[in-house]
Protein backbone atom coordinates (compact mmCIF):
# COMPACT_ATOMS: atom_id res chain seq x y z
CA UNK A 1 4.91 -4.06 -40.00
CA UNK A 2 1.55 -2.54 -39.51
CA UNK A 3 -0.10 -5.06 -37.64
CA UNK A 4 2.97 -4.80 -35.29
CA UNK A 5 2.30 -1.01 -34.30
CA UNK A 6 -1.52 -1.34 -34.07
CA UNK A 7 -0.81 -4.35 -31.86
CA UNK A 8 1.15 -2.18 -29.26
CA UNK A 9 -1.44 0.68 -29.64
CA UNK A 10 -3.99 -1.67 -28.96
CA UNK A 11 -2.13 -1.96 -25.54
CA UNK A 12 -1.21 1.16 -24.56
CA UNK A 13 -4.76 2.49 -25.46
CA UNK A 14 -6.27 -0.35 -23.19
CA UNK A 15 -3.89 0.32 -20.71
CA UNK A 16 -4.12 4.35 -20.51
CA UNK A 17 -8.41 3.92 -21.12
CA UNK A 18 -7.64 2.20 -17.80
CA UNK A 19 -5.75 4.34 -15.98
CA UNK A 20 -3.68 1.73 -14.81
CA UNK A 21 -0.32 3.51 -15.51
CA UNK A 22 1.86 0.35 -14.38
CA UNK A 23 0.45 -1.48 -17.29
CA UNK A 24 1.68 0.93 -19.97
CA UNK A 25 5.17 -0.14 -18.57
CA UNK A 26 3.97 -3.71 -19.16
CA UNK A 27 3.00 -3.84 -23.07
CA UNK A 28 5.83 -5.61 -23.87
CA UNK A 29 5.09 -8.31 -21.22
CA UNK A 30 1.52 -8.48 -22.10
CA UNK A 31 2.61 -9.27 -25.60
CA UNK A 32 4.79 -11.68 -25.28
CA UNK A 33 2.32 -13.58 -22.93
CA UNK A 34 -0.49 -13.27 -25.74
CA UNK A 35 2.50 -14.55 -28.06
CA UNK A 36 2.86 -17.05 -25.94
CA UNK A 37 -1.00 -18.04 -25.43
CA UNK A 38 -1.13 -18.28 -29.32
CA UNK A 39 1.29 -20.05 -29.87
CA UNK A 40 -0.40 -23.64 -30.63
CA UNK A 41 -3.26 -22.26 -32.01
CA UNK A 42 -2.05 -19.74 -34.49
CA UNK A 43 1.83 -19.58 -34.85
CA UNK A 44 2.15 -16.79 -37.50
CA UNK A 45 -0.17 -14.42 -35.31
CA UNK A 46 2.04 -15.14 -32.19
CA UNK A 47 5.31 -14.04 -34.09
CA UNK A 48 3.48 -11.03 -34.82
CA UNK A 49 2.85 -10.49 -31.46
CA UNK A 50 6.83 -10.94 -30.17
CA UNK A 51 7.86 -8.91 -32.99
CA UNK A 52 5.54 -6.39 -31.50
CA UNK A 53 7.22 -6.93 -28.42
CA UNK A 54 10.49 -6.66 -29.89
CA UNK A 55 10.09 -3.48 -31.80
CA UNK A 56 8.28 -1.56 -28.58
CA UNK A 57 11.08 -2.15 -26.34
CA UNK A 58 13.75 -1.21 -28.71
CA UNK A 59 11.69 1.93 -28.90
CA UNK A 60 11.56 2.41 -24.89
CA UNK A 61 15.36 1.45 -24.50
């Protein structure tokens, strides 16, 4: 569960460090296409990284 929040920290604090306010509304899109990315290379890290995904938007909606 941890490694879920600091993975959508990590995004919003890259995002805001940025300034690029249209990517804060992406986080959930970014994760899912580092999930995806992953994928064949490390499976268990990339169903961290839609879980992330999962629990941030249920947090936005």
């Amino acid at each position: 569960m941890r490694s879920i929040f600091s993975h959508i920290a990590h995004f919003i604090h890259a995002s805001v460090a940025s300034g690029d306010t249209h990517a804060v509304e992406g986080v959930a899109k970014n994760l899912m296409e580092r999930a995806e990315a992953d994928a064949g290379r490390d499976p268990h890290h990339a169903q961290e990284l839609r879980s992330a995904a999962c629990a941030y938007l249920s947090v936005v909606r």
